[in-house]
Structure formats: structure tokens, C-alpha cells
Protein backbone atom coordinates (compact mmCIF):
# COMPACT_ATOMS: atom_id res chain seq x y z
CA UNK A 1 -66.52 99.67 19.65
CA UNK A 2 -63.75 100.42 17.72
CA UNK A 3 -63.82 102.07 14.26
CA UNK A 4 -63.02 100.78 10.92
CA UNK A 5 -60.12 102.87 10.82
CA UNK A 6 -58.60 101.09 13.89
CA UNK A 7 -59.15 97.76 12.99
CA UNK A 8 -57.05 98.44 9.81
CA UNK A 9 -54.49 100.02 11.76
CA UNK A 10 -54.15 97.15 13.56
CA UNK A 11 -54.10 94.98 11.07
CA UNK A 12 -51.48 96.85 9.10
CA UNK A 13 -49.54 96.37 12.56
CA UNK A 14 -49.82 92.84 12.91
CA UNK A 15 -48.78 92.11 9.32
CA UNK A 16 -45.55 94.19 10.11
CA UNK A 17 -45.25 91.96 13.14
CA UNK A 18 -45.14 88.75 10.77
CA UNK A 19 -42.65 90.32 8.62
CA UNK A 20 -39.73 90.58 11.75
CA UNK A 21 -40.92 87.21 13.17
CA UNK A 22 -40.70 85.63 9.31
CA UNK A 23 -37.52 87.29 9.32
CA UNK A 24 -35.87 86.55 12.69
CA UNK A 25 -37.18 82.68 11.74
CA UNK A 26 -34.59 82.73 9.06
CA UNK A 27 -32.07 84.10 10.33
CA UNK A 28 -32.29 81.60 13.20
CA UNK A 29 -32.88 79.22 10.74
CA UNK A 30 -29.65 80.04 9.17
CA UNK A 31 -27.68 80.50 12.62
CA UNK A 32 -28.85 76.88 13.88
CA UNK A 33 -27.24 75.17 10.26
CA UNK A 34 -23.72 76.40 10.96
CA UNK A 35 -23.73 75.82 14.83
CA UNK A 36 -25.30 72.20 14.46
CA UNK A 37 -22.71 71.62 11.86
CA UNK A 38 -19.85 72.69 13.90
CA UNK A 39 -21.66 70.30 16.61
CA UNK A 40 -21.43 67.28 14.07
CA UNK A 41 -18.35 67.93 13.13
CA UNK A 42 -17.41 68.12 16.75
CA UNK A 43 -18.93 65.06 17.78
CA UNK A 44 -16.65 62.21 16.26
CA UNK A 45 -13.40 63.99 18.27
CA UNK A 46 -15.60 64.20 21.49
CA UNK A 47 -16.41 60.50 21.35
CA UNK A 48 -13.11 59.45 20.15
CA UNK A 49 -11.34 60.97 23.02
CA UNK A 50 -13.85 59.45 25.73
CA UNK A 51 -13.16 56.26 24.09
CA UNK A 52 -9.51 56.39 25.01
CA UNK A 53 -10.10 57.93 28.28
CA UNK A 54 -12.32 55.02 29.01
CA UNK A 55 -9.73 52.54 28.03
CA UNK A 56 -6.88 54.00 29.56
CA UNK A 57 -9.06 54.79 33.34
CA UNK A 58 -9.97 50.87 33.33
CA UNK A 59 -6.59 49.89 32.90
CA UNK A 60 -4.51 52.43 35.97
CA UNK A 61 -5.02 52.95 39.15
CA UNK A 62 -7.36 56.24 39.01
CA UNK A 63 -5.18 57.03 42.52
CA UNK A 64 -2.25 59.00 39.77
CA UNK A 65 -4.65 62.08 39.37
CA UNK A 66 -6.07 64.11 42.17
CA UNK A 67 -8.82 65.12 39.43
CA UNK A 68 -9.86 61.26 39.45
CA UNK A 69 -9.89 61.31 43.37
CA UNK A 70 -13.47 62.10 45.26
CA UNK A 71 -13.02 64.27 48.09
CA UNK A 72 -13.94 62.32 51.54
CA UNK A 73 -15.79 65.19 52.85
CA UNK A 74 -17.81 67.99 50.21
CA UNK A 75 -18.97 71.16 51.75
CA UNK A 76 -17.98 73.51 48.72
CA UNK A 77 -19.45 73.10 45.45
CA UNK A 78 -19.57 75.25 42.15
CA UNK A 79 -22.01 74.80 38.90
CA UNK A 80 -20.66 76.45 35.34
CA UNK A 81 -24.41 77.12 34.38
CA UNK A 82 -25.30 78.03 30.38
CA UNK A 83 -28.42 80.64 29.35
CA UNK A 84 -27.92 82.67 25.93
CA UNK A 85 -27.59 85.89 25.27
CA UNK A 86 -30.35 87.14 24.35
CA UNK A 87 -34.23 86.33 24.48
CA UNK A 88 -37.26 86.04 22.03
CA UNK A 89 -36.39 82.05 22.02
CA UNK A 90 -39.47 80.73 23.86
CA UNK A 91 -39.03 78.96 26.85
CA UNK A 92 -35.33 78.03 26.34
CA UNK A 93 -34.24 80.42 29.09
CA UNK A 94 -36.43 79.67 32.21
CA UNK A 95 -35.93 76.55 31.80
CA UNK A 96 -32.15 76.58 32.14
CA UNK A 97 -32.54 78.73 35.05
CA UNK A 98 -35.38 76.69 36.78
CA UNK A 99 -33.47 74.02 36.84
CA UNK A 100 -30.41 75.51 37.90
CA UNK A 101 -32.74 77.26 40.56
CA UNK A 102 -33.70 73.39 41.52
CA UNK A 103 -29.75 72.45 41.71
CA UNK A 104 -29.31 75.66 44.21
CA UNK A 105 -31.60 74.47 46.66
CA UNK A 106 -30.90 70.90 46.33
CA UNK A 107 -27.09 71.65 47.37
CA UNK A 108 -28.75 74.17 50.58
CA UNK A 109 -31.32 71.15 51.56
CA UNK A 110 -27.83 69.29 52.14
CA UNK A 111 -25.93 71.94 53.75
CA UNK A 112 -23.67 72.79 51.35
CA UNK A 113 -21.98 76.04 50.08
CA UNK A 114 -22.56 76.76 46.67
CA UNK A 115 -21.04 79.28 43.81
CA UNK A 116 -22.01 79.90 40.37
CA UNK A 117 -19.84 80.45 36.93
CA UNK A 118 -22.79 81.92 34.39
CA UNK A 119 -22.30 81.82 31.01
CA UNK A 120 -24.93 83.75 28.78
CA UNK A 121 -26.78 87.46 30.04
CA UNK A 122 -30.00 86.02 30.49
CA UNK A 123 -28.91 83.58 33.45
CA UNK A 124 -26.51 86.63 34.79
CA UNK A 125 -29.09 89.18 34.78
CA UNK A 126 -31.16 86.34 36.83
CA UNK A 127 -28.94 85.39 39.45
CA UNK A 128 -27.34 88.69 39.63
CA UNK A 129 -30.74 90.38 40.63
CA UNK A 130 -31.47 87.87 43.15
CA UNK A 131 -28.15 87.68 45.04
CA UNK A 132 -27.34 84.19 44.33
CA UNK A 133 -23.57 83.90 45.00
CA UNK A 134 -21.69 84.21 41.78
CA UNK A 135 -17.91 83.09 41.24
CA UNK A 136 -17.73 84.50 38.04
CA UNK A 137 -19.81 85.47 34.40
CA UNK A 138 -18.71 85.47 30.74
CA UNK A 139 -21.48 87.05 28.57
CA UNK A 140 -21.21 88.37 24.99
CA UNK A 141 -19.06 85.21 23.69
CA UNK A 142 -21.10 82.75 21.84
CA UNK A 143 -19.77 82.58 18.37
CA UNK A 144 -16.41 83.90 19.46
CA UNK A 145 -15.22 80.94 21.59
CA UNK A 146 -12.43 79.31 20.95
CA UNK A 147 -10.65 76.14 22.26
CA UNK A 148 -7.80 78.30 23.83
CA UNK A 149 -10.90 80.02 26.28
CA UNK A 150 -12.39 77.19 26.59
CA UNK A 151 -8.87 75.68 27.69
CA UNK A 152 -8.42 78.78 30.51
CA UNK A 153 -12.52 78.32 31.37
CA UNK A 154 -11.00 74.56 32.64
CA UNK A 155 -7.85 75.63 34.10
CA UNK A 156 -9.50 78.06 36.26
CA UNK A 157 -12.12 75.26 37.50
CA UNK A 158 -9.52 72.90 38.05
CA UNK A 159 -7.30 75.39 40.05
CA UNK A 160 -9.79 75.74 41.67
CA UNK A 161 -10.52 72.59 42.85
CA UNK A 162 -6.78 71.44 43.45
CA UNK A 163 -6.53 74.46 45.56
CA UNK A 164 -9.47 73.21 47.89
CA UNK A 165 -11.66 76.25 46.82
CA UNK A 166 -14.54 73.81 45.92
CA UNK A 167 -15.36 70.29 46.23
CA UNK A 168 -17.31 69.44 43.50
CA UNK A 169 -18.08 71.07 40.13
CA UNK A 170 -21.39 70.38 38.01
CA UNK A 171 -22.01 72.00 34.86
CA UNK A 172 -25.49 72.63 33.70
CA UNK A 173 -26.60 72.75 29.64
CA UNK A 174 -28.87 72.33 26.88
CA UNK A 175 -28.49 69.45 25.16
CA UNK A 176 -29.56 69.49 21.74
CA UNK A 177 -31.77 66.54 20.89
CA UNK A 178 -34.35 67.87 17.84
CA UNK A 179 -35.30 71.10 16.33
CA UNK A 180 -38.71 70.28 18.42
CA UNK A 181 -36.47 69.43 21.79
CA UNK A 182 -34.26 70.50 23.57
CA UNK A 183 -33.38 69.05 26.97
CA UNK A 184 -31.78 70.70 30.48
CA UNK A 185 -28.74 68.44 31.43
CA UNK A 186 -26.79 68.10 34.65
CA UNK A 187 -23.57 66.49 34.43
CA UNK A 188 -20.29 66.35 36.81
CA UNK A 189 -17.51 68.16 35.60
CA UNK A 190 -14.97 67.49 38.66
CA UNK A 191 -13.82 64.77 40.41
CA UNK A 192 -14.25 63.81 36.42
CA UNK A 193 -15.57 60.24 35.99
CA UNK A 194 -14.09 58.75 32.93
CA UNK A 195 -17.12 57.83 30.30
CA UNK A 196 -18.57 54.27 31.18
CA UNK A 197 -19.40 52.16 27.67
CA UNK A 198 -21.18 49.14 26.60
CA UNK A 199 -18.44 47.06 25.98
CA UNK A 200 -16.82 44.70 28.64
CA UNK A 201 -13.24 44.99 28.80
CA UNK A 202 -12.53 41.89 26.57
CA UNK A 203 -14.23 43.79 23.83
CA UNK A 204 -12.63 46.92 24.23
CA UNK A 205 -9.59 47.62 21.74
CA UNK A 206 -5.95 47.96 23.04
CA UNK A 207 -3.43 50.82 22.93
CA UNK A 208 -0.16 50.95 22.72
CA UNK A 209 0.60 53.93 24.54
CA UNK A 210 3.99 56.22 24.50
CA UNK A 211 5.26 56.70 26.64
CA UNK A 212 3.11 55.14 29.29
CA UNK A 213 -0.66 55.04 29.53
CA UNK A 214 -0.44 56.98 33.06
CA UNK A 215 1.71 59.76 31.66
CA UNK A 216 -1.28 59.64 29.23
CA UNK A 217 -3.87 59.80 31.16
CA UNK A 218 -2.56 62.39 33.62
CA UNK A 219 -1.85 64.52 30.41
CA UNK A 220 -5.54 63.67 28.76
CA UNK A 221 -7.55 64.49 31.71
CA UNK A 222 -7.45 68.43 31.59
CA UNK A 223 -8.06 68.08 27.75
CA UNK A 224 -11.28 65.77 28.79
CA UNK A 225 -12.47 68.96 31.12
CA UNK A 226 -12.12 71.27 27.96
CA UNK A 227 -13.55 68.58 25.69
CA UNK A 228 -16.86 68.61 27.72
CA UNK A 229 -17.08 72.35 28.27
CA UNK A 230 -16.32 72.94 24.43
CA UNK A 231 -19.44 70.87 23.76
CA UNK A 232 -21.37 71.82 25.82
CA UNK A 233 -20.63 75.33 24.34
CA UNK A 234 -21.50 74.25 21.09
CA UNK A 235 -25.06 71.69 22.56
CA UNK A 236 -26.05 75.01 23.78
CA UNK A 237 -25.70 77.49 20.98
CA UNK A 238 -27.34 74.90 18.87
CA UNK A 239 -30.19 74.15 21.49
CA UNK A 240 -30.81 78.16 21.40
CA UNK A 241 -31.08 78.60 17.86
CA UNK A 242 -33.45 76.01 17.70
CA UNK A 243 -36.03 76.99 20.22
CA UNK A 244 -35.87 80.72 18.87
CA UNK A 245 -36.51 79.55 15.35
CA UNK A 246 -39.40 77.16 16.60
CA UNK A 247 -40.63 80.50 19.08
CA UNK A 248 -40.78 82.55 16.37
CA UNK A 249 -42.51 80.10 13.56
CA UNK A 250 -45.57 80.26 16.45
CA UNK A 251 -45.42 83.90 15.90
CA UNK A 252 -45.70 84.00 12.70
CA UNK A 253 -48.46 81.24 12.69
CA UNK A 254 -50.34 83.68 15.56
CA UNK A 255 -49.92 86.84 13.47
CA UNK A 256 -51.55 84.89 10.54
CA UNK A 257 -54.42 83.93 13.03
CA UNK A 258 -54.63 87.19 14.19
CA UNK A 259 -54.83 88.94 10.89
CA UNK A 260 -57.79 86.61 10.04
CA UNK A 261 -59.92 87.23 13.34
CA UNK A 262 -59.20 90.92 12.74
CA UNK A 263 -60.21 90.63 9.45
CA UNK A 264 -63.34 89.21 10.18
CA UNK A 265 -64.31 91.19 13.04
CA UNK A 266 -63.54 94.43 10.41
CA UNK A 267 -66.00 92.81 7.84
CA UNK A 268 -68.69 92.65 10.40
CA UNK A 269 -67.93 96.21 11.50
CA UNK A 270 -68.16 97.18 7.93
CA UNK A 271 -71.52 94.93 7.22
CA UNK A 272 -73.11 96.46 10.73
CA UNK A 273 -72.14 100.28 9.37
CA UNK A 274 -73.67 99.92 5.70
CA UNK A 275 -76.78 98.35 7.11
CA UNK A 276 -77.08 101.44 9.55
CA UNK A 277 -76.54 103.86 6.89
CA UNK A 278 -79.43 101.78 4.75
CA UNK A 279 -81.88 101.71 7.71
CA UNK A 280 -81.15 105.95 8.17
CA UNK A 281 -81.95 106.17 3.80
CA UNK A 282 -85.27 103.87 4.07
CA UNK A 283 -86.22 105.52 7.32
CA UNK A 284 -85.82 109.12 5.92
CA UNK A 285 -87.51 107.84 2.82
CA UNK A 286 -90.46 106.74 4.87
CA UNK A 287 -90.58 109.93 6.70
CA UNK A 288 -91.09 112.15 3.21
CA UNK A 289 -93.55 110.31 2.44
């Protein structure tokens, strides 16, 4: 059993514990209110733009852009996959890369060759171990990204895919729903398939384009590619801070519930050793007599 000296020990250590996890809660805490405002603030230009891409794809032939054009036969395909950084964020990780895992077979049950573009060292360090065939990693950049990397990130995939190199390319993210949720998403990056909205085309507005809504269109599309990948940047930096500052609020809360079982199970201790010591003082008394 182990002495009253250990049990405070360990209770001293657990109450250090709550201080880093209180800590690294607020930091996170602090992190997740300037990415989700950059998000927000995002958010208007993102739909904006898919509004006129809409408009414009419904009213061209989508036949102008090889981007627009689906390939008649797909035997190469590529996924830009998203993990942070770093870890101590729950479950946000694993499941990133179980569902990218899920993607990998799903392209090898239909005979397809497949290559990966990782973003974030905790997917890297995954597929790297594991000899999953990787196209290329960028780790170490959240918070530095800026719309002229994000614009080569595009390029690349896009030269890429105009060069016959691949055949398709997915990209895989968080999406940031709540602080409480965040949600694995799989969309199609390339062909691109302009954004589909409620409205019929009688309801839609017009615009007068210049010069021409296909010189438009064939000048909007590689913006669209960066567009998406930008946000996704930003979903998943936001989706991160979350789960770490939700991960590390249930640390604190178990370090609170810790401290109180150890403190009980040191008051028992405590109770058991002075009711020892009594019996030893009434038994010695009884034996002088």
C-alpha cells in the first residue's frame, strides 16, 4: 500500500498537470478566436466567388476548360490530405487519417493508382512510416500561409493534371462545424465541378461580363482551385484548435477528479494509520497493567 508521503506526491503532481492543461486550454482558446475569425471573414469572398462561378458554368459550354472536362478513362488519382502539426488535440488526428486510410483502399478496391500531397506532420509521420506513396508534404506552415502558396499549392495540382500525371484529385479536411464538432470531409478538387445552388436559373442574377463570360471563366477557374484549398486551410486550423481546446478542458476536468479520489484515498490512509497507532497505545496500556 502506498504511503502517505506518496499519495501527496502524487497529488502535488496531478495538480501541476491541471496547471499546463488549464493553460494549453487558453491558449487554444485564444488560437481558435483569431483562426475562426479569419474563417468568417473568409467566408463571404468564398461564397461570393462560387456564386459567379455557378452563374457563369450554367451559361458556357463547360467544353472551353480542360479543368471542367472529366477524363473518359481514370487510372491515376491524387488526394491533398490535411492533419496538424502537432498532437495533444484528442481525436482530431486519427480521424483525418482513418478516413484518408478508408479513401486509400477505396481507390485500390477499384484498381486505381493513388498518390498523396500531406499537409500537417502528424498525417506525414503516418503515411511516411507505412510506405503509402507520397507525391509530396508541406509541414510546419499553418499560420504562415499565404494566398501566393496557396496559389503555387494549385498550380502544381493542376499541372499536374493537364500534364496527364493524375486523373482525378480529391482533397480531404476538417470542416469546422462547432467547438463540440468537427467533421472529416471529402470533396473533388479536379475535374472541378462548379458549386450547384438552390436557385433555378430564372432566379439567378445576371452579369454583365468584360470582356466575355468564357474569358471569365477560363480566368476564374484556377482562382476557384486556390479558393477551396485556402479554406480548407483555414476549416482546418480552426477545426484543430477546437478539438485541442475541448481535449484539454477533459483534462483538466480528469485532473480535478483525480485530485479528489486521491484525496480521499489519502484521508483513509491517514484515518487507517492513526487508528493503528491508537490500537498499539491502548494495547501497550493494557499490557502494563
Amino acid at each position: 500500500m502506498a504511503t502517505l508521503r506518496d499519495i501527496l506526491r502524487k497529488i502535488d503532481a496531478v495538480k501541476k498537470t491541471k496547471q499546463i492543461t488549464r493553460a494549453m486550454n487558453m491558449v487554444a482558446a485564444a488560437r481558435l478566436r483569431k483562426t475562426q475569425t479569419k474563417m468568417e471573414n473568409f467566408d463571404p469572398y468564398a461564397k461570393k466567388f462560387a456564386e459567379v462561378l455557378e452563374n457563369l458554368a450554367n451559361r458556357i459550354d463547360p467544353e472551353i476548360h480542360p479543368l471542367l472536362n472529366k477524363k473518359e478513362q481514370v487510372s491515376k488519382v491524387e488526394l491533398l490530405h490535411f492533419t496538424s502539426d502537432r498532437g495533444l488535440c484528442g481525436s482530431f488526428n486519427m480521424n483525418l487519417i482513418s478516413a484518408g486510410v478508408k479513401w486509400v483502399k477505396d481507390q485500390q478496391t477499384r484498381g486505381l493508382d493513388y498518390t498523396l500531397t500531406l499537409v500537417g506532420r502528424k498525417g506525414r509521420d503516418y503515411f511516411k512510416k507505412r510506405d503509402y506513396h507520397i507525391s509530396a508534404e508541406h509541414v510546419s506552415i499553418y499560420g504562415d500561409v499565404d494566398i501566393a502558396f496557396v496559389n503555387q499549392m494549385a498550380k502544381d495540382l493542376s499541372d499536374r493534371y493537364l500534364a496527364d500525371e493524375t486523373d482525378e484529385v480529391y482533397m480531404m479536411y476538417s470542416r469546422f462545424i462547432s467547438i463540440a464538432k468537427q467533421e472529416p470531409t471529402l470533396v473533388q478538387l479536379i475535374p472541378i465541378v462548379p458549386p450547384q445552388g438552390e436557385k433555378d436559373s430564372e432566379g439567378m442574377a445576371e452579369y454583365l461580363c468584360e470582356p466575355n463570360a468564357e474569358a471569365l471563366l477560363v480566368e476564374l477557374l484556377p482562382k476557384h482551385l486556390s479558393v477551396q484549398i485556402f479554406n480548407a486551410f483555414l476549416q482546418n486550423e480552426t477545426s484543430e484548435n477546437a478539438a485541442r481546446m475541448a481535449a484539454m478542458d477533459n483534462a483538466s476536468r480528469n485532473c480535478s477528479d483525480l485530485i479528489e479520489n486521491l484525496t480521499l484515498v489519502y484521508n483513509k490512509a491517514r484515518q487507517a494509520a492513526i487508528t493503528a497507532e491508537l490500537m498499539d497505545i491502548v494495547g501497550g496500556a493494557e499490557a502494563l497493567k
